[in-house]
N, C-alpha and C. Protein backbone atom coordinates (compact mmCIF):
# COMPACT_ATOMS: atom_id res chain seq x y z
N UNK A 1 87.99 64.04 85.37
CA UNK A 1 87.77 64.65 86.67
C UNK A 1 88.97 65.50 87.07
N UNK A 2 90.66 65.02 86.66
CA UNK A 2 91.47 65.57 87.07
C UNK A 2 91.43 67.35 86.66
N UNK A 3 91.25 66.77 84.99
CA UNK A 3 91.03 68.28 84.45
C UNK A 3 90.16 69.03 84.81
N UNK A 4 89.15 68.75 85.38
CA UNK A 4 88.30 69.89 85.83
C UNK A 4 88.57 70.59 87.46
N UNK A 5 89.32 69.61 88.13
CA UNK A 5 90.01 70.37 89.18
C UNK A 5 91.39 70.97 88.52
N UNK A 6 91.97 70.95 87.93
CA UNK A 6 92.73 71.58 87.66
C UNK A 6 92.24 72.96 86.65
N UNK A 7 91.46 72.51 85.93
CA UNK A 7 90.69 73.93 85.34
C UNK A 7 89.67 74.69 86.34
N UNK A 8 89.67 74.73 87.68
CA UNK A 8 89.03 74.98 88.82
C UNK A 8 90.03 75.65 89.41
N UNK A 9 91.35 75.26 89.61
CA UNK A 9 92.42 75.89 90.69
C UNK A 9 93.13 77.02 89.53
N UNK A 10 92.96 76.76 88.83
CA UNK A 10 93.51 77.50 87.74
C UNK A 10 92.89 79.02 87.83
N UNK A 11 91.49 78.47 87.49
CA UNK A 11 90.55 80.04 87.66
C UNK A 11 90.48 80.53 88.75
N UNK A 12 90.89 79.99 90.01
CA UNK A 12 90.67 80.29 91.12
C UNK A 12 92.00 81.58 91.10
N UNK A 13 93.04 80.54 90.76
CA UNK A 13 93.95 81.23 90.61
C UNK A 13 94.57 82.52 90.30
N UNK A 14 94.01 82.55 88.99
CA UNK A 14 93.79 83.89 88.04
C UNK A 14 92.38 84.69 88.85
N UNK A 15 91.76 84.64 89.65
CA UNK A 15 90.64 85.14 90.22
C UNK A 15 91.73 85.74 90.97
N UNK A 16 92.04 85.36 91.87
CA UNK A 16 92.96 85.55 92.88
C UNK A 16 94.39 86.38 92.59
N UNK A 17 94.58 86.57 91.47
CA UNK A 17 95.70 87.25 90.76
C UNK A 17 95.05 88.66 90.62
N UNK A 18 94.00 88.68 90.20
CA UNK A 18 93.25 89.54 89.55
C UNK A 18 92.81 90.48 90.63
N UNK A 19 92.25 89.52 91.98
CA UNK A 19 92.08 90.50 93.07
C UNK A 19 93.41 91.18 93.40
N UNK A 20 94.54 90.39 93.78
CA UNK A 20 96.16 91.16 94.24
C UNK A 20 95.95 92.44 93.31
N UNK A 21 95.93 92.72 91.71
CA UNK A 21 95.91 93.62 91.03
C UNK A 21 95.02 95.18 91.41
N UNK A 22 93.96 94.76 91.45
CA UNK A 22 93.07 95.81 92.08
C UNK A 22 93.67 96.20 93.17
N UNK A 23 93.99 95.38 94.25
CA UNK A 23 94.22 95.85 95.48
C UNK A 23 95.48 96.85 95.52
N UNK A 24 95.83 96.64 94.74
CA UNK A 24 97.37 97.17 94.67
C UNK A 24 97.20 98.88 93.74
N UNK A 25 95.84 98.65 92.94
CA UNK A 25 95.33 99.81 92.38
C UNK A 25 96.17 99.71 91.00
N UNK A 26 96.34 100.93 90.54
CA UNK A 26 97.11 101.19 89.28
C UNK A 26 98.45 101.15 89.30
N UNK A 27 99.29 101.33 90.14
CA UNK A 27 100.69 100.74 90.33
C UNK A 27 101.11 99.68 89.64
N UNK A 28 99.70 98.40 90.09
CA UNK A 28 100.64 97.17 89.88
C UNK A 28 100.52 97.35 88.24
N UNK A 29 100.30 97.86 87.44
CA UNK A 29 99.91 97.43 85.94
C UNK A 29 101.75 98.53 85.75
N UNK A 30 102.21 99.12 85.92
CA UNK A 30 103.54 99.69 85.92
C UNK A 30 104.36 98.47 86.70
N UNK A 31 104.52 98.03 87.54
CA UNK A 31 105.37 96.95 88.06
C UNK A 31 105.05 95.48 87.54
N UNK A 32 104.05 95.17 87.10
CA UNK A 32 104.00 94.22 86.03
C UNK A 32 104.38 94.24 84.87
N UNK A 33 104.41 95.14 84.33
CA UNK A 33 105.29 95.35 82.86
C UNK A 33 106.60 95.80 82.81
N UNK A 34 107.45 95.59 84.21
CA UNK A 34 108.52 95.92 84.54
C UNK A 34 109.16 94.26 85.35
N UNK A 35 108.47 93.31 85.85
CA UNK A 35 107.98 92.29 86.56
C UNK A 35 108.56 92.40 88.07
N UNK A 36 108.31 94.30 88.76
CA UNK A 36 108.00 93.86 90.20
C UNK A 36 107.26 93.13 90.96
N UNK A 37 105.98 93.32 90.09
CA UNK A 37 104.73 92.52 91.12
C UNK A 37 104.78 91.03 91.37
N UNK A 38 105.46 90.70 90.01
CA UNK A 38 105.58 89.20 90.43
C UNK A 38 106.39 88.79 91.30
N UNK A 39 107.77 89.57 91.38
CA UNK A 39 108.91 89.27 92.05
C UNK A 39 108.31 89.36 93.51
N UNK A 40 107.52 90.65 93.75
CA UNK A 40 107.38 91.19 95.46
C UNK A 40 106.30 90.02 95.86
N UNK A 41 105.18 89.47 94.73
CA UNK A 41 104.33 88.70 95.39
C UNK A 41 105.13 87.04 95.70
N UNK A 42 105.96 86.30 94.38
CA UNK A 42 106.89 85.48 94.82
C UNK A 42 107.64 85.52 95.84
N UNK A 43 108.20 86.62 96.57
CA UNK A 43 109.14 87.09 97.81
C UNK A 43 107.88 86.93 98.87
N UNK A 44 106.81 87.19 98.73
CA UNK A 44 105.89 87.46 99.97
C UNK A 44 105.45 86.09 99.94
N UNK A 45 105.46 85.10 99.00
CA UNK A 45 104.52 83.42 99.18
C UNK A 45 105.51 83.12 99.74
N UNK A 46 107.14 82.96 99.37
CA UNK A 46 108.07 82.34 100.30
C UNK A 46 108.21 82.38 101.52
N UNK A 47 108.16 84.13 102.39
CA UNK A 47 107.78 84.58 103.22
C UNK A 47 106.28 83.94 104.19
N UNK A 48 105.26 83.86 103.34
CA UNK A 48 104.36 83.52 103.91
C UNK A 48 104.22 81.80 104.27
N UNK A 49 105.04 80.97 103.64
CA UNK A 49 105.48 79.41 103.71
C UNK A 49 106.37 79.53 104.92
N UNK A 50 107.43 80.33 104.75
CA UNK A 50 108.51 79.98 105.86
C UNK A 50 108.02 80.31 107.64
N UNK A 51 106.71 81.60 107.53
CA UNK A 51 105.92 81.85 108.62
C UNK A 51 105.40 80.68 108.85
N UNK A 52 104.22 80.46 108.19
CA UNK A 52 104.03 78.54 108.36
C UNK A 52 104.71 77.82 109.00
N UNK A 53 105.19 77.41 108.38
CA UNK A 53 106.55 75.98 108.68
C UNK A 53 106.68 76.90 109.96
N UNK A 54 107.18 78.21 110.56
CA UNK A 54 107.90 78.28 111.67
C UNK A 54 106.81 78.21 112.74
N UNK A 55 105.47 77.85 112.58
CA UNK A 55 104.40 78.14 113.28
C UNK A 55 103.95 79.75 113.70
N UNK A 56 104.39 80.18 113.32
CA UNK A 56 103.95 82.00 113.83
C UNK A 56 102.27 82.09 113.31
N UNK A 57 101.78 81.16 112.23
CA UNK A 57 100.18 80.49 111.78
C UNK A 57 99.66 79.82 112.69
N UNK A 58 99.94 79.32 113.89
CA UNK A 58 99.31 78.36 114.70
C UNK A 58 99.47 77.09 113.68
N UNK A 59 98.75 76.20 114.73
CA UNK A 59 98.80 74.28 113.94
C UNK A 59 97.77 74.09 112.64
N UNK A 60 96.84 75.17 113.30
CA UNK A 60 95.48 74.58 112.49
C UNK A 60 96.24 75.15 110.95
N UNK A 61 97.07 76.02 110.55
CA UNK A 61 97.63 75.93 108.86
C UNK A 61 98.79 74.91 108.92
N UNK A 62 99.07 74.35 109.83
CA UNK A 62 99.94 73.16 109.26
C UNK A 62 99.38 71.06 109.23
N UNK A 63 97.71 71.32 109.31
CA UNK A 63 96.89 69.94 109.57
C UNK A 63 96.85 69.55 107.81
N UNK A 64 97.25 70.55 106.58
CA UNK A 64 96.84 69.65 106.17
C UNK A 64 97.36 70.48 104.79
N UNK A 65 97.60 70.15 103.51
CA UNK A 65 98.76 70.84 102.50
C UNK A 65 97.27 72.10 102.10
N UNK A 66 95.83 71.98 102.06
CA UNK A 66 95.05 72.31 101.77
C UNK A 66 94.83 73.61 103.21
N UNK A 67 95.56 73.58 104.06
CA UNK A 67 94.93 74.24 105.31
C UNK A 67 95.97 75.73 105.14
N UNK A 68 97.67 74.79 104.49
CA UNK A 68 98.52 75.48 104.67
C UNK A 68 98.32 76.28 103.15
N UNK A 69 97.72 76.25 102.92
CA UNK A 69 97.52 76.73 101.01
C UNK A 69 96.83 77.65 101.54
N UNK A 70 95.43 77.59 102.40
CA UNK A 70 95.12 78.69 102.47
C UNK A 70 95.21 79.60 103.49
N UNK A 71 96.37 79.48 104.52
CA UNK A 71 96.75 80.08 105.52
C UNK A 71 98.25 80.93 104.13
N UNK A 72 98.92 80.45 103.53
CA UNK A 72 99.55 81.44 103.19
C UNK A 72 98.73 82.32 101.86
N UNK A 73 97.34 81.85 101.50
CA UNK A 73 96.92 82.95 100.77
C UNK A 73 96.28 84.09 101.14
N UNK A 74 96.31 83.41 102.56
CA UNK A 74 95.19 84.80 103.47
C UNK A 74 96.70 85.76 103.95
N UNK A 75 97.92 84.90 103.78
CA UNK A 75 99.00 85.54 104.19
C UNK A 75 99.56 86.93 103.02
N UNK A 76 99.44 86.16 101.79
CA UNK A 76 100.01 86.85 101.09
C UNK A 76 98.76 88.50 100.82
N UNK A 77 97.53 88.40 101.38
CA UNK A 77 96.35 89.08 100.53
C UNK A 77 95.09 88.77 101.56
N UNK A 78 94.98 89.15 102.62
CA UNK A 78 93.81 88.83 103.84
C UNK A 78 92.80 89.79 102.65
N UNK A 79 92.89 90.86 102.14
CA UNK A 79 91.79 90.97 101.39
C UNK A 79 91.27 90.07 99.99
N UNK A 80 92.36 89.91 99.44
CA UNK A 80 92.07 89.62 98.39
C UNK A 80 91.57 87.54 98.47
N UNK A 81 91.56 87.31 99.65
CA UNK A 81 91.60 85.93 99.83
C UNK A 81 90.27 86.08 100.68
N UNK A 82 89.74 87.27 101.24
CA UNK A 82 88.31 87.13 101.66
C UNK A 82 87.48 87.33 100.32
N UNK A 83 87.90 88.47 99.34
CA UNK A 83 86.97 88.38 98.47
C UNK A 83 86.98 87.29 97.17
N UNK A 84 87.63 86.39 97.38
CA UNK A 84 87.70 84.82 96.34
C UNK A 84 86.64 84.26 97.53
N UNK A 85 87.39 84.19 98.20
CA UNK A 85 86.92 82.74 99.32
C UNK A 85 85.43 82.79 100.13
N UNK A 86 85.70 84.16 100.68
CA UNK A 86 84.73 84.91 101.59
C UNK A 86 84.87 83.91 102.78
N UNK A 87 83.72 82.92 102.73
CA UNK A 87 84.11 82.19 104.13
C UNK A 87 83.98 81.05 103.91
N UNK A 88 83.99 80.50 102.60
CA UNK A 88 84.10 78.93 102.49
C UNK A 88 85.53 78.95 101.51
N UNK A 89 86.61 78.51 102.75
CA UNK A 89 88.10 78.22 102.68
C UNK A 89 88.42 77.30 101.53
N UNK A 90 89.45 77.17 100.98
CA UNK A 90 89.55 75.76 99.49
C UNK A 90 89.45 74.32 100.60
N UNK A 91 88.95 73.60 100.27
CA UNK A 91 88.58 72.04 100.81
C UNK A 91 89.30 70.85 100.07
N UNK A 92 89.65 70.08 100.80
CA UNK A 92 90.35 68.88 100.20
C UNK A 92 88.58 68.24 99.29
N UNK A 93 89.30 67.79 98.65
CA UNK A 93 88.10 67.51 97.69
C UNK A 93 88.46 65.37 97.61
């Protein structure tokens, strides 16, 4: 069971990687083979954690490690986290 949530967050994952890419257009495939994109998107999750924690998210992303997961993915990518998610948010399982 573990492995299949973890082979679940995984693809979600790479889904979700895959949207940042598009969104970013043809750029990011030049700053990935250079490794800006990773660096600017790592700089923007830290960014988007430390908003969290400071509440500038309201409470409802700090009720729960699952609430705050997806309050900083809508942080890092409000598009790219509507078109994974659309409107059913990741759920504690």
């Amino acid at each position: 069971m573990a492995s299949s949530a973890s082979a679940s967050t995984l693809a979600v994952l790479l889904l979700f990687s895959l949207c940042l890419a598009f969104a970013h257009g043809t750029s990011i495939a030049v700053d990935h083979l250079m490794g800006g994109s990773d660096r600017e998107i790592a700089d923007r999750k830290v960014r988007c954690y430390q908003d969290i924690d400071n509440g500038l998210w309201g409470d409802a992303c700090k009720a729960s490690e699952i609430d705050k997961e997806n309050c900083a993915l809508a942080c890092i990518s409000s598009t790219c986290y509507n078109s994974v998610y659309g409107g059913d948010p990741k759920k504690e399982k």
